[in-house]
C-alpha atoms as a PDB file:
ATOM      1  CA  UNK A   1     150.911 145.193 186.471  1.00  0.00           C
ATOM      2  CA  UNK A   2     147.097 145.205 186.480  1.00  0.00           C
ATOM      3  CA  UNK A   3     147.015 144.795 182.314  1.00  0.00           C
ATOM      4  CA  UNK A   4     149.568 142.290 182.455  1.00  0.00           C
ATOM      5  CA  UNK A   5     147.237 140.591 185.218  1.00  0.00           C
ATOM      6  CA  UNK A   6     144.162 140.893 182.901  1.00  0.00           C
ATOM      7  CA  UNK A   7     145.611 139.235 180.172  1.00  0.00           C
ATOM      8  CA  UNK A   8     147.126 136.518 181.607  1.00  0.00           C
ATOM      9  CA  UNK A   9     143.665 135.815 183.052  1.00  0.00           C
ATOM     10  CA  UNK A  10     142.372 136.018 179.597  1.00  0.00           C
ATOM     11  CA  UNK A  11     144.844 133.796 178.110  1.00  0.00           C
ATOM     12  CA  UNK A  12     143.723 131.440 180.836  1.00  0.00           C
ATOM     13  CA  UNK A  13     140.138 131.886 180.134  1.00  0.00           C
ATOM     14  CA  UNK A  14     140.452 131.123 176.675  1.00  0.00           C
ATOM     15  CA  UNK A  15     142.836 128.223 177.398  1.00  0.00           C
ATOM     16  CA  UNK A  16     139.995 126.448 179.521  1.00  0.00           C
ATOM     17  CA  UNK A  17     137.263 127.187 177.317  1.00  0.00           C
ATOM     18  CA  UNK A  18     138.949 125.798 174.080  1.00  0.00           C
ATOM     19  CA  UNK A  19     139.863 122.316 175.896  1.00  0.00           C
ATOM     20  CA  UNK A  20     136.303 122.027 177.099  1.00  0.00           C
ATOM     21  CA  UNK A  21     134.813 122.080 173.874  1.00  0.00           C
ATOM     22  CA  UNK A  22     137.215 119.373 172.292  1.00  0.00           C
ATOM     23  CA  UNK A  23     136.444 117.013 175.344  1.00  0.00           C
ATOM     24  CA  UNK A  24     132.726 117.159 174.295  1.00  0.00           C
ATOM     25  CA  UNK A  25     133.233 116.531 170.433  1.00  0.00           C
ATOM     26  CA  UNK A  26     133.265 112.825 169.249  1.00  0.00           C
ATOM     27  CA  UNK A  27     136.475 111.453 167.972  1.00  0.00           C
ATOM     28  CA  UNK A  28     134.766 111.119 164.489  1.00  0.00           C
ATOM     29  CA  UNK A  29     132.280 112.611 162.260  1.00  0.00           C
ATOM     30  CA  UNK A  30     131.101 111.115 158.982  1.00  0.00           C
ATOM     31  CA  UNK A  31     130.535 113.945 156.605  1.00  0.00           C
ATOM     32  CA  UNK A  32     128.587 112.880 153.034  1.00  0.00           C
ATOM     33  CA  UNK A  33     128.920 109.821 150.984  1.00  0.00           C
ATOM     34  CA  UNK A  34     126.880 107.306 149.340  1.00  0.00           C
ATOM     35  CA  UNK A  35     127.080 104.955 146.524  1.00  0.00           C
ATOM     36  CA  UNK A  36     128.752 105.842 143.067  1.00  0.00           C
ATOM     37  CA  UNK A  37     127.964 104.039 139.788  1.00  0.00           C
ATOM     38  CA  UNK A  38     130.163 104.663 136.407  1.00  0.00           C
ATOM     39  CA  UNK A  39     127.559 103.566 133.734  1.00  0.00           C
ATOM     40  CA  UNK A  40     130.488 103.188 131.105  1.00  0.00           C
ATOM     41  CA  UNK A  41     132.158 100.762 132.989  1.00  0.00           C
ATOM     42  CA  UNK A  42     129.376  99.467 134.748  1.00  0.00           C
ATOM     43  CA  UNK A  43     130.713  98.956 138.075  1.00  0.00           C
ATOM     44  CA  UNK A  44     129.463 100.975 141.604  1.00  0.00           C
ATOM     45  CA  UNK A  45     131.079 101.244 144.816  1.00  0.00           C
ATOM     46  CA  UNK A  46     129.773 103.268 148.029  1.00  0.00           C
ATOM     47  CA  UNK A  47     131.735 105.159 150.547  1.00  0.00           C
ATOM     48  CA  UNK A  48     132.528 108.299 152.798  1.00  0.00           C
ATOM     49  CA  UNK A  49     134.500 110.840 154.169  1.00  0.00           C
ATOM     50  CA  UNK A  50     135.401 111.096 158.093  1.00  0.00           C
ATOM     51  CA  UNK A  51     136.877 113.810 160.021  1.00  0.00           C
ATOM     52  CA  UNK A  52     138.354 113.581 163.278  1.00  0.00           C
ATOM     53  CA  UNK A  53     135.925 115.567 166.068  1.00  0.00           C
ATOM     54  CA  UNK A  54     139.067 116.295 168.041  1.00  0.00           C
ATOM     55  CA  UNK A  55     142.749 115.040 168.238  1.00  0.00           C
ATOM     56  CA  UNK A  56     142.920 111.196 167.438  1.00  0.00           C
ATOM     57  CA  UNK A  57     145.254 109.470 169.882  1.00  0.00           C
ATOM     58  CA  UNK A  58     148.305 108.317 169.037  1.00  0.00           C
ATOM     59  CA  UNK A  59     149.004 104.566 168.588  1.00  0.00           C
ATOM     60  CA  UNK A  60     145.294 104.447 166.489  1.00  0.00           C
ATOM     61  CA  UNK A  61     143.735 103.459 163.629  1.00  0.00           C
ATOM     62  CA  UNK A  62     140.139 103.383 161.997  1.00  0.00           C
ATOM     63  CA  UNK A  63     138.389 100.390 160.854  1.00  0.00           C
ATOM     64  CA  UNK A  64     135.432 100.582 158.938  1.00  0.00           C
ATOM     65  CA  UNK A  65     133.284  97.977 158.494  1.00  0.00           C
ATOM     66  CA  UNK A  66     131.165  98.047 154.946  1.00  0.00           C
ATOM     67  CA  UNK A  67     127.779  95.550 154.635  1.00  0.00           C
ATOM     68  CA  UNK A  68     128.442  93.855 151.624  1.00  0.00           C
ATOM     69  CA  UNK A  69     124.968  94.215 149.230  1.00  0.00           C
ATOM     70  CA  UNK A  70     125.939  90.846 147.881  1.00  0.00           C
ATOM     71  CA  UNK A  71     125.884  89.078 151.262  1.00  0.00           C
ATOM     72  CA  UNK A  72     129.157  87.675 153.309  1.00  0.00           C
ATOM     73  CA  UNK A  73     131.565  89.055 154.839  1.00  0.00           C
ATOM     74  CA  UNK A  74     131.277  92.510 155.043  1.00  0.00           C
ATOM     75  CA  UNK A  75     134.504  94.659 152.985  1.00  0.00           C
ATOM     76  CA  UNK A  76     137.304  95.871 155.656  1.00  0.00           C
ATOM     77  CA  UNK A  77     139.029  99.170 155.255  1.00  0.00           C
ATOM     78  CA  UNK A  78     141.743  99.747 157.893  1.00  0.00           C
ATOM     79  CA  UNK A  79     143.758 103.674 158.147  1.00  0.00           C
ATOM     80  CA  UNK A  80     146.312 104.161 159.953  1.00  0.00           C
ATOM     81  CA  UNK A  81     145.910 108.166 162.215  1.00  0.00           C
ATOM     82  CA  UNK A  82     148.374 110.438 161.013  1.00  0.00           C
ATOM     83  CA  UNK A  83     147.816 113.778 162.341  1.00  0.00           C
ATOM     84  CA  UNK A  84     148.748 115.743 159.482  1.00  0.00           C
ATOM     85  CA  UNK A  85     145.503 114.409 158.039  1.00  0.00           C
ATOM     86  CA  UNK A  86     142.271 116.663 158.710  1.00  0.00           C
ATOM     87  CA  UNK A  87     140.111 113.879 156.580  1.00  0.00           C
ATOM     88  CA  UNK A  88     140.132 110.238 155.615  1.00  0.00           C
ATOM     89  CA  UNK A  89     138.099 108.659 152.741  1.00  0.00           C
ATOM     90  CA  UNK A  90     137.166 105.410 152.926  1.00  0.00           C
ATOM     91  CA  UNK A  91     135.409 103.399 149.852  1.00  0.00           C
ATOM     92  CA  UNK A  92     134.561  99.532 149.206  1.00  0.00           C
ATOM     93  CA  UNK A  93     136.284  97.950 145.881  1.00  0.00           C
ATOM     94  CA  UNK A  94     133.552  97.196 143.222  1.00  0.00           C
ATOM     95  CA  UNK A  95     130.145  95.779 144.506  1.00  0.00           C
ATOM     96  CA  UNK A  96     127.483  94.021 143.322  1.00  0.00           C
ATOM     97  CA  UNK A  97     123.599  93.324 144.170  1.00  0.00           C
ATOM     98  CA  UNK A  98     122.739  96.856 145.373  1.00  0.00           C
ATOM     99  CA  UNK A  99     119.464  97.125 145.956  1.00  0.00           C
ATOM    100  CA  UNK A 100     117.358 100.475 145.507  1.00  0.00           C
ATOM    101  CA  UNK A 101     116.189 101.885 148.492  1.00  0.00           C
ATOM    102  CA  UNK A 102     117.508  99.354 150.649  1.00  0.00           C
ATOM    103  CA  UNK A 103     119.683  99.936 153.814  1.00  0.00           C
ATOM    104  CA  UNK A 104     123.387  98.848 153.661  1.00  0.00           C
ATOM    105  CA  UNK A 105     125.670  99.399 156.871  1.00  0.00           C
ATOM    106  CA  UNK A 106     128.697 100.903 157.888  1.00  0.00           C
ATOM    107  CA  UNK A 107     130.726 101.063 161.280  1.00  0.00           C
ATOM    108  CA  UNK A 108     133.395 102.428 162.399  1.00  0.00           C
ATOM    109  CA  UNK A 109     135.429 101.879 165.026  1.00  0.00           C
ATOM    110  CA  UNK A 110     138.860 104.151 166.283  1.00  0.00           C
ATOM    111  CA  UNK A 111     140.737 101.110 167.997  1.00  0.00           C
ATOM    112  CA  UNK A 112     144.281 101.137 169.811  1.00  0.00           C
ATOM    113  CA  UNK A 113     146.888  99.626 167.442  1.00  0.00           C
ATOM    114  CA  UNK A 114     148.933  97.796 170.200  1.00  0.00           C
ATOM    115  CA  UNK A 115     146.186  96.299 172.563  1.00  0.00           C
ATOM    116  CA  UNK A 116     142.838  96.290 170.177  1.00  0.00           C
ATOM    117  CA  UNK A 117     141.180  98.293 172.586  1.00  0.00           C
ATOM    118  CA  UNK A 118     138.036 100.526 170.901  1.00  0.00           C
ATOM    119  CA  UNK A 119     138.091 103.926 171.789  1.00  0.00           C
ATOM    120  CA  UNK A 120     135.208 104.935 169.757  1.00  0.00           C
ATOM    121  CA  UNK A 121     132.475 103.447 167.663  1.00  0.00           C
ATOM    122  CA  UNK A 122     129.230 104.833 164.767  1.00  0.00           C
ATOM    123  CA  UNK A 123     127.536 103.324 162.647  1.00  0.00           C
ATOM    124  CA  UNK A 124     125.477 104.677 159.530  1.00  0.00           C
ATOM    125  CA  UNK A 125     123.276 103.416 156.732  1.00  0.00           C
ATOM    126  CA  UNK A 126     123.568 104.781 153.356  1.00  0.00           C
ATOM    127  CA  UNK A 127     120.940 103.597 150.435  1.00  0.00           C
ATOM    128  CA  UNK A 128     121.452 103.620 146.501  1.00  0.00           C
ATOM    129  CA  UNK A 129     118.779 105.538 144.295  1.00  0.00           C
ATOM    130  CA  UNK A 130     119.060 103.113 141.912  1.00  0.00           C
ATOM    131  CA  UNK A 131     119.344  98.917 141.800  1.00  0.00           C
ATOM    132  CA  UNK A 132     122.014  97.232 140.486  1.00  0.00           C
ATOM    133  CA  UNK A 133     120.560  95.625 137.737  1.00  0.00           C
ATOM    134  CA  UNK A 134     120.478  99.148 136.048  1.00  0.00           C
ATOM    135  CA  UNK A 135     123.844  99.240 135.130  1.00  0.00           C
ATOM    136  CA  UNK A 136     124.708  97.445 131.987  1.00  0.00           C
ATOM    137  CA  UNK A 137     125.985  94.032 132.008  1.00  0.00           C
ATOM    138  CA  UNK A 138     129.701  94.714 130.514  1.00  0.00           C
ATOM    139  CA  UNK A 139     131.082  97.571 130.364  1.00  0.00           C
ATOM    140  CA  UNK A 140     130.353  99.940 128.000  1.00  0.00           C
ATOM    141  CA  UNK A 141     133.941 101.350 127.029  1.00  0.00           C
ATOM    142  CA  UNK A 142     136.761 100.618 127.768  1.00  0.00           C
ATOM    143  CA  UNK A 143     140.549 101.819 129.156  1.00  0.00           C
ATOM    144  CA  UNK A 144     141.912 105.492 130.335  1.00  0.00           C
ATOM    145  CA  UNK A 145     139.743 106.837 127.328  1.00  0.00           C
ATOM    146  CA  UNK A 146     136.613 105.541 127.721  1.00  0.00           C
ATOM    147  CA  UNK A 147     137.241 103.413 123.874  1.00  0.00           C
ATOM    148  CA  UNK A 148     134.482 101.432 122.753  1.00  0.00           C
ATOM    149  CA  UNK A 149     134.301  98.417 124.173  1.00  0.00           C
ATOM    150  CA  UNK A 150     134.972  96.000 121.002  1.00  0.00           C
ATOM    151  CA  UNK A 151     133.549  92.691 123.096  1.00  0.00           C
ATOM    152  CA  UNK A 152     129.771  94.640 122.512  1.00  0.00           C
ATOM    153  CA  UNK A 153     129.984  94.534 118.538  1.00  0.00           C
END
């Protein structure tokens, strides 16, 4: 009786301790990212990776909010939580104007699909280590294997 007592209080233990530690996490973690330029084609985009700090809720889904480096409105991703996912990537279409060294923006918000309601919110800069006006005008080559591109002869 006493070992069966001992590890039921064990279980228990172990139980309690696990659920404290997810309460403390954040719902999400960005983890790397940055801005990517493809000289041959001569286009860039930026973006990240996010894991969830603990279970995402059901009923959720992430919105992240990218500056756009050539002013406006700023580029809208929007995932929908599955929890079979331990990662989402997020990344802007092509952009243009990137400045080196300068500061562009991202938030992200975990919001309640049926009333809007945020449940969580960070925000992070990223820079580019090079400007914009590095790339090449057109691109370079072109299609699936990186032919030539005849438009530069």
């Amino acid at each position: 009786m006493r070992l069966w007592t001992g590890c039921l209080f064990l279980f228990i233990s172990v139980l309690l301790c696990s659920c404290d530690g997810e309460a403390e996490k954040p719902y999400l973690e960005i983890s790397g990212g940055g801005f990517i330029f493809n000289y041959r084609i001569g286009e860039g985009f930026y973006g990240f990776v996010l894991k969830p700090g603990k279970t995402l809720p059901d009923d959720t889904e992430i919105v992240a909010e990218f500056e756009n480096p050539e002013g406006g409105l700023p580029f809208t991703i929007r995932q929908i939580v599955r929890p079979e996912l331990i990662q989402y990537m997020f990344r802007t279409p092509a952009v243009t104007g990137v400045v080196k060294n300068q500061p562009y923006q991202v938030k992200v918000m975990l919001l309640n699909k049926s009333t809007g309601q945020q449940l969580a919110e960070i925000t992070k800069t990223f820079h580019s280590s090079i400007d914009q006006s590095d790339l090449p005008k057109k691109a370079l080559t072109i299609g699936p294997g990186y032919h030539p591109n005849p438009a530069l002869k």
